[in-house]
Protein backbone atom coordinates (compact mmCIF):
# COMPACT_ATOMS: atom_id res chain seq x y z
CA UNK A 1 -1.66 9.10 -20.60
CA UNK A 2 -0.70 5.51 -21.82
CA UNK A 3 2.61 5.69 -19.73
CA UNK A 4 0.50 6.26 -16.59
CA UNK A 5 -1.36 3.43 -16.79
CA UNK A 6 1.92 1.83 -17.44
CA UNK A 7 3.13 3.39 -13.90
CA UNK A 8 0.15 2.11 -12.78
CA UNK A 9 0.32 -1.64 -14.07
CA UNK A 10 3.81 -2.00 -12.57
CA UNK A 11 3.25 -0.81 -9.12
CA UNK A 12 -0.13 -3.41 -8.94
CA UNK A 13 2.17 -5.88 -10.13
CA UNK A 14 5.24 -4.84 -7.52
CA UNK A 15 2.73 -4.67 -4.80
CA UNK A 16 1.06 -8.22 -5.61
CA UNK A 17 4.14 -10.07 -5.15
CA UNK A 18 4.85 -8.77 -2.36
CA UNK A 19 2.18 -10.71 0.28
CA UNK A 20 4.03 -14.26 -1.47
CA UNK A 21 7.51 -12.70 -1.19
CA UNK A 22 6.66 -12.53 2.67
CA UNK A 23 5.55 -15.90 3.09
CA UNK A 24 8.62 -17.00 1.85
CA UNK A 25 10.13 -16.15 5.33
CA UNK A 26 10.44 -18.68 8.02
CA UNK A 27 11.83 -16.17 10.25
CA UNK A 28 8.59 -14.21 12.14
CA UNK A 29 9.16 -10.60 13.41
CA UNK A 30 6.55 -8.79 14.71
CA UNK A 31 4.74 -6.16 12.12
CA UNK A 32 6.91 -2.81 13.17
CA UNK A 33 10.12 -4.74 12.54
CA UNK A 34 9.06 -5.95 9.64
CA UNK A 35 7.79 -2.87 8.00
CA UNK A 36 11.42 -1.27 9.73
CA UNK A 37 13.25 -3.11 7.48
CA UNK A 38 11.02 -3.56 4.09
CA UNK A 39 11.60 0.81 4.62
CA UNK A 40 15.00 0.29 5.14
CA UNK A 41 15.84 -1.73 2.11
CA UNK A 42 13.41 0.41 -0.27
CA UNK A 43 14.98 3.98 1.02
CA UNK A 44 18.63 2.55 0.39
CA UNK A 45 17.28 1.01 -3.42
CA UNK A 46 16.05 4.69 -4.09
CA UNK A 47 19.27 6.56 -2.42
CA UNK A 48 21.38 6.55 -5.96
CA UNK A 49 19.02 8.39 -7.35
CA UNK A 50 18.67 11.08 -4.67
CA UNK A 51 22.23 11.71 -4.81
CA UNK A 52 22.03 11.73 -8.84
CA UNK A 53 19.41 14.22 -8.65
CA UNK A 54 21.10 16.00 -6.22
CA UNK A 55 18.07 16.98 -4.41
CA UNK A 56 18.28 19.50 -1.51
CA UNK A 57 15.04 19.26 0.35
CA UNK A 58 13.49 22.33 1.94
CA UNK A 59 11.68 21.98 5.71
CA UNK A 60 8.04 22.22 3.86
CA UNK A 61 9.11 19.28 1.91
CA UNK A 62 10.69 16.84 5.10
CA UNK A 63 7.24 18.23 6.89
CA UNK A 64 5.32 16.86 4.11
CA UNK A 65 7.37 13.55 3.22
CA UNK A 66 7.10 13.00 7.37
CA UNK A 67 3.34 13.22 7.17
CA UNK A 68 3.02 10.74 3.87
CA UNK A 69 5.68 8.55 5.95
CA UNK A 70 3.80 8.54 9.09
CA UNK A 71 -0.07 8.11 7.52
CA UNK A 72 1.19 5.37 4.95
CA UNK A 73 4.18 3.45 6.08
CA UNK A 74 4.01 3.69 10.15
CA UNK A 75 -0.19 3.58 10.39
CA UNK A 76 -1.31 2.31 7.31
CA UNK A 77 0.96 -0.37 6.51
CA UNK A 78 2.02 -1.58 9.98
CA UNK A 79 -1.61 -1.46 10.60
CA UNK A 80 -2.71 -3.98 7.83
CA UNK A 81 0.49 -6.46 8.64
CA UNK A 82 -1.03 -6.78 12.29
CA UNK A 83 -5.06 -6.90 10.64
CA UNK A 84 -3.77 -10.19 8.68
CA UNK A 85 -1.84 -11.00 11.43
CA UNK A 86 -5.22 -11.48 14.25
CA UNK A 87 -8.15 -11.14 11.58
CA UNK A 88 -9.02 -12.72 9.19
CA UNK A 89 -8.26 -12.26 5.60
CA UNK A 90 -11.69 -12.71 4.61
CA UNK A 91 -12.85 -9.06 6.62
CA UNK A 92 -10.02 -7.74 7.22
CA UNK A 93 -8.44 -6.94 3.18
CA UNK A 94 -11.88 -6.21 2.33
CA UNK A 95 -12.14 -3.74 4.93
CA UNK A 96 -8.67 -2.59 4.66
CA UNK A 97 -9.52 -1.29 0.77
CA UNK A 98 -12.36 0.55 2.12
CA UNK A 99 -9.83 2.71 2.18
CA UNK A 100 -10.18 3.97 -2.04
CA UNK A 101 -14.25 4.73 -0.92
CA UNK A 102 -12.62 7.23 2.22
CA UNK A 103 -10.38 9.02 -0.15
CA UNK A 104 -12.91 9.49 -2.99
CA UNK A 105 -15.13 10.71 -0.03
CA UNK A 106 -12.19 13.37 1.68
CA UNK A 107 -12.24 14.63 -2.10
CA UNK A 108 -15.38 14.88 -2.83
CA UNK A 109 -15.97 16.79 0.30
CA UNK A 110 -12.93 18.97 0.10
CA UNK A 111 -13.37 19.80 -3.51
CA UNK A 112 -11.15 18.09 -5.78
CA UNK A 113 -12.36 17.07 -9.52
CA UNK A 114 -14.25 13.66 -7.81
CA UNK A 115 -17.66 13.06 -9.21
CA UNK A 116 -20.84 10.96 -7.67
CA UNK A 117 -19.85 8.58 -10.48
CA UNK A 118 -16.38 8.07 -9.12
CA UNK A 119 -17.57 7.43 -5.81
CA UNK A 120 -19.87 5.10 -6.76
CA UNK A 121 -17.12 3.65 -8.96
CA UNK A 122 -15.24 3.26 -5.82
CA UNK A 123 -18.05 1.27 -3.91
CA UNK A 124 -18.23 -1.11 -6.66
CA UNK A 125 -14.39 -1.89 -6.27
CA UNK A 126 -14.55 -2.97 -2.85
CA UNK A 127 -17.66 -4.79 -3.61
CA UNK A 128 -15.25 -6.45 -6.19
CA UNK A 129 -12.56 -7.23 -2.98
CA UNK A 130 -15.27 -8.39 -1.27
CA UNK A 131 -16.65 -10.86 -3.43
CA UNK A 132 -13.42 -12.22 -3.75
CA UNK A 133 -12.56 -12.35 0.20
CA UNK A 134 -15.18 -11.76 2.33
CA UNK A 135 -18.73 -11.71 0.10
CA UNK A 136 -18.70 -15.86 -0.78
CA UNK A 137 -16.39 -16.76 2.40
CA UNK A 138 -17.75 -17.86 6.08
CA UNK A 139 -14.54 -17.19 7.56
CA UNK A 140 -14.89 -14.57 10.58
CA UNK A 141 -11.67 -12.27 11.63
CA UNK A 142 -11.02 -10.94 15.78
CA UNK A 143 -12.65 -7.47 16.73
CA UNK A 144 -8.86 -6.75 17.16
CA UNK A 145 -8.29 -7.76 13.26
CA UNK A 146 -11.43 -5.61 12.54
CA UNK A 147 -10.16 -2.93 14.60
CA UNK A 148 -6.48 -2.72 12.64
CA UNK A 149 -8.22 -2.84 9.47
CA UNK A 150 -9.95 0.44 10.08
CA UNK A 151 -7.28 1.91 11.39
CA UNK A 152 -5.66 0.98 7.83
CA UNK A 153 -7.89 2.29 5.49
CA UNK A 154 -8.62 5.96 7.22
CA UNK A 155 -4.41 6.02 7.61
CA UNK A 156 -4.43 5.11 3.98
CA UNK A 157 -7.37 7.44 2.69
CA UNK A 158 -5.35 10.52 4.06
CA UNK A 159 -1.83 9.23 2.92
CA UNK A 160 -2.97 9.18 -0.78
CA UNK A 161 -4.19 12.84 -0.89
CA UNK A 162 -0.95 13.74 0.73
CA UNK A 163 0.70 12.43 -1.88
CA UNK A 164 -1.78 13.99 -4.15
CA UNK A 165 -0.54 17.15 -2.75
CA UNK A 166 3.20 16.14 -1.88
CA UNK A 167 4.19 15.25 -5.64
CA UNK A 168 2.88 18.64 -7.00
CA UNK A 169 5.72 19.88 -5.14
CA UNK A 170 8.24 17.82 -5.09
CA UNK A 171 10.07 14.69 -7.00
CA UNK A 172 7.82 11.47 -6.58
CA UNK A 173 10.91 9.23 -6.33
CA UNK A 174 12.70 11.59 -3.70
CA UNK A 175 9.67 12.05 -2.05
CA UNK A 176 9.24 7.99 -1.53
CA UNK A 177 12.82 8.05 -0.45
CA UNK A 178 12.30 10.38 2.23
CA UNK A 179 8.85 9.59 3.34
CA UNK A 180 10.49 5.77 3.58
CA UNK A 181 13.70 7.02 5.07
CA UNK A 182 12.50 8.82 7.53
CA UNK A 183 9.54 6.15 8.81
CA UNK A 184 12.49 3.31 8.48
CA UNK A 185 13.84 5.37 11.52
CA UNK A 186 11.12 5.81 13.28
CA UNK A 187 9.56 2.02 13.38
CA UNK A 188 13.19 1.14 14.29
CA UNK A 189 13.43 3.39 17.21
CA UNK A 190 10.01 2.28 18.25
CA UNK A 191 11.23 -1.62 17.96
CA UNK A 192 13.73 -0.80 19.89
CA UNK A 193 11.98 0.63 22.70
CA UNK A 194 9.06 -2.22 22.36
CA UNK A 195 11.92 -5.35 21.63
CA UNK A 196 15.30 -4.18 22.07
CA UNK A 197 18.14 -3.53 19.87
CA UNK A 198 18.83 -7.32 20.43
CA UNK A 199 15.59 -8.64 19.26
CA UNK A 200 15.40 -5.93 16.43
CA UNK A 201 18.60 -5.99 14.41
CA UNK A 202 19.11 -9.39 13.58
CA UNK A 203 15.36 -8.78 11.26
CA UNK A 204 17.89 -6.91 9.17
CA UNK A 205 19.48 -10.28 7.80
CA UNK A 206 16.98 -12.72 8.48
CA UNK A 207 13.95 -11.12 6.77
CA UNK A 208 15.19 -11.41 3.31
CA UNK A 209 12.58 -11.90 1.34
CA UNK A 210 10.60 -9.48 3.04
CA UNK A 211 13.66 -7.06 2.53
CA UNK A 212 13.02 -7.72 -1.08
CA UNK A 213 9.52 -6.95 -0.96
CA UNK A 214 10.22 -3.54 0.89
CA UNK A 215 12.58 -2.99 -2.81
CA UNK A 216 9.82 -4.20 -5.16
CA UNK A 217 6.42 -3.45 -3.35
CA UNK A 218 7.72 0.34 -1.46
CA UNK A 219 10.63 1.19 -3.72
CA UNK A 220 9.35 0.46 -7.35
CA UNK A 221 5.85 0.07 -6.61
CA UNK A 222 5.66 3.24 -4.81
CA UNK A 223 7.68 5.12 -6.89
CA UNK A 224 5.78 4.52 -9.91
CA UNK A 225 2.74 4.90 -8.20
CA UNK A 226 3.68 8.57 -6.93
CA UNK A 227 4.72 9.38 -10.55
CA UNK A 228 1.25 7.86 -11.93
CA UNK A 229 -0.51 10.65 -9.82
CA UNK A 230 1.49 13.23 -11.52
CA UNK A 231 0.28 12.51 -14.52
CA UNK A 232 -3.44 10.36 -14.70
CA UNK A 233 -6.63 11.50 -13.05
CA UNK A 234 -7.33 10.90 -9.05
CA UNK A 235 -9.64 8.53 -9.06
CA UNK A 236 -9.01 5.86 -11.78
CA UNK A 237 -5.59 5.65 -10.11
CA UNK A 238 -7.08 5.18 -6.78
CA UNK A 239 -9.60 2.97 -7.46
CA UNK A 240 -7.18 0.91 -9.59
CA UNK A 241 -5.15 -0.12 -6.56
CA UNK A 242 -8.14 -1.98 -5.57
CA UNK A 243 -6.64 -4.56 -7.88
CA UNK A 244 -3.77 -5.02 -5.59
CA UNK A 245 -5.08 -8.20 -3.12
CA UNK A 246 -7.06 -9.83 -6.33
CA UNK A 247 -3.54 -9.62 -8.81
CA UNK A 248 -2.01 -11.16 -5.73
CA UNK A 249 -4.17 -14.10 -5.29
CA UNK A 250 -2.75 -14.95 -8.82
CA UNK A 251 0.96 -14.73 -8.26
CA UNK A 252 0.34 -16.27 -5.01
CA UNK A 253 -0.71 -19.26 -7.16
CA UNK A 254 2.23 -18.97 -9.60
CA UNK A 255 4.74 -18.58 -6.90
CA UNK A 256 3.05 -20.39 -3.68
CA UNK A 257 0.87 -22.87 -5.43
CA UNK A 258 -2.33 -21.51 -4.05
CA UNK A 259 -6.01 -22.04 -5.68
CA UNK A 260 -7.53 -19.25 -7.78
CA UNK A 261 -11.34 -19.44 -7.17
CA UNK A 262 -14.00 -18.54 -9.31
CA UNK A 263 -14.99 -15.60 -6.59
CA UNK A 264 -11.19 -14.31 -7.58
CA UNK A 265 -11.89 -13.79 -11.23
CA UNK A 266 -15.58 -12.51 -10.39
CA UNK A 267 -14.35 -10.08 -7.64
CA UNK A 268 -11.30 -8.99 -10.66
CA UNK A 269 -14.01 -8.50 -13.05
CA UNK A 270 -16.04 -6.20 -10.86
CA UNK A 271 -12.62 -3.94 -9.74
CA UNK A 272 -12.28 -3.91 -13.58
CA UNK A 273 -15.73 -3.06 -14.28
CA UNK A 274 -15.13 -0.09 -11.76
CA UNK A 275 -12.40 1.46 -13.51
CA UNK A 276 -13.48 1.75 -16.48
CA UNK A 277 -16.30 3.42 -14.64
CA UNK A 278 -14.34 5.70 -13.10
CA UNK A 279 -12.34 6.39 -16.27
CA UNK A 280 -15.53 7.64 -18.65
């Protein structure tokens, strides 16, 4: 159980970074290039050990990694990039996290092990998020921003019960490389029909710190994140990635100099709070 939570710690940590790793490019791509290339870079990090393993996949497995691929790295995530990109951060993460109350609720309803107490767990962690950026902030995103956000956290909701399902079948790790592998391909294809191959490719080499955060936030982060849900409960592990965009706000400030508010460490208090909640 203790090594879970361990998983658990290190993806929140992986994916934290990553928003400062980002910001650390001059270079701007548009949000399908971008999440091209972080897949890229993560799928080629994992490949060693795919070929260690020497995992054969059958079709039910591709279907399956092409469904978490195409909820979570083609909707989900390409949808949050363009939610910061034309909302505003103060509705649109908040919104975007909504996501952990939609899963809990697609359990719940479907039948899994989720209780009232875990949903309400889950409400209380995106009160948490939006303490820290929306609930004490004036700041008002685009309908467009709004609109991505959604789109986010109902791609998201779905993704994490296909993992659920995915890594009771399958190799977490090799099941991140494919699901990665096989959306890397897509968003490119799609870049290149939106761009062209001239405007796309040269992302590859200038984009390198958000090549790095494709290795530390998709790569590590979601590989120990897939293996966490092999071994803890749904729900704590859900609701704990709620932690995610608060952790960040305090490596943004070791890495980008940023100010940690009070409304940071309340909002981090109440995700906490939740849990624990979720964990009794």
């Amino acid at each position: 159980m203790e090594i879970g939570w361990t998983y658990i710690a290190i993806s929140i940590t992986a994916w934290s970074i990553t928003p400062s790793l980002i910001a650390f490019d001059r270079a701007k791509y548009n949000s399908i290039v971008a999440n091209a290339s972080r897949s890229l870079f993560a799928s080629l990090f994992i490949l060693p050990y795919v070929i260690f393993m020497g995992y054969t996949p059958s079709w039910n497995t591709l279907i399956i990694a092409f469904l978490v691929g195409v909820c979570g790295a083609i909707i989900g995530d390409t949808a949050y990039v363009a939610a910061l990109r034309t909302g505003s951060p103060g509705l649109v993460i908040p919104v975007s996290y909504t996501y952990v109350v939609v899963a809990q609720l697609i359990g719940y309803f479907i039948g899994l092990d989720i209780s009232l107490l875990d949903v309400l767990a889950s409400f209380l962690a995106i009160f948490g998020v939006y303490i820290a950026y929306g609930g004490l902030s004036k700041s008002k995103g685009s309908t467009k921003g709004l609109a991505y956000a959604i789109i986010a956290s109902l791609a998201w909701g779905i993704f994490v019960h296909l993992v659920k399902y995915a890594v009771s079948i399958m190799d977490p790790i090799v099941l991140n490389f494919l699901r990665l592998f096989m959306a890397s391909l897509i968003l490119f294809i799609m870049s290149f029909k939106l761009h062209g191959i001239k405007n796309t490719l040269p992302a590859i080499y200038h984009l390198k710190y958000t090549n790095l955060s494709g290795i530390l936030g998709f790569g590590i982060g979601g590989s120990f994140f897939y293996t966490a849900l092999t071994i803890l409960k749904f729900s704590p592990v859900i609701i704990a990635t709620a932690l995610t965009p608060l952790t960040g706000v305090f490596v943004a400030r070791l890495l980008l100099k940023e100010e940690v508010k009070t409304k940071h460490i309340i909002g981090t208090i109440i995700v906490v709070a939740s849990i624990i909640l979720a964990s009794i």
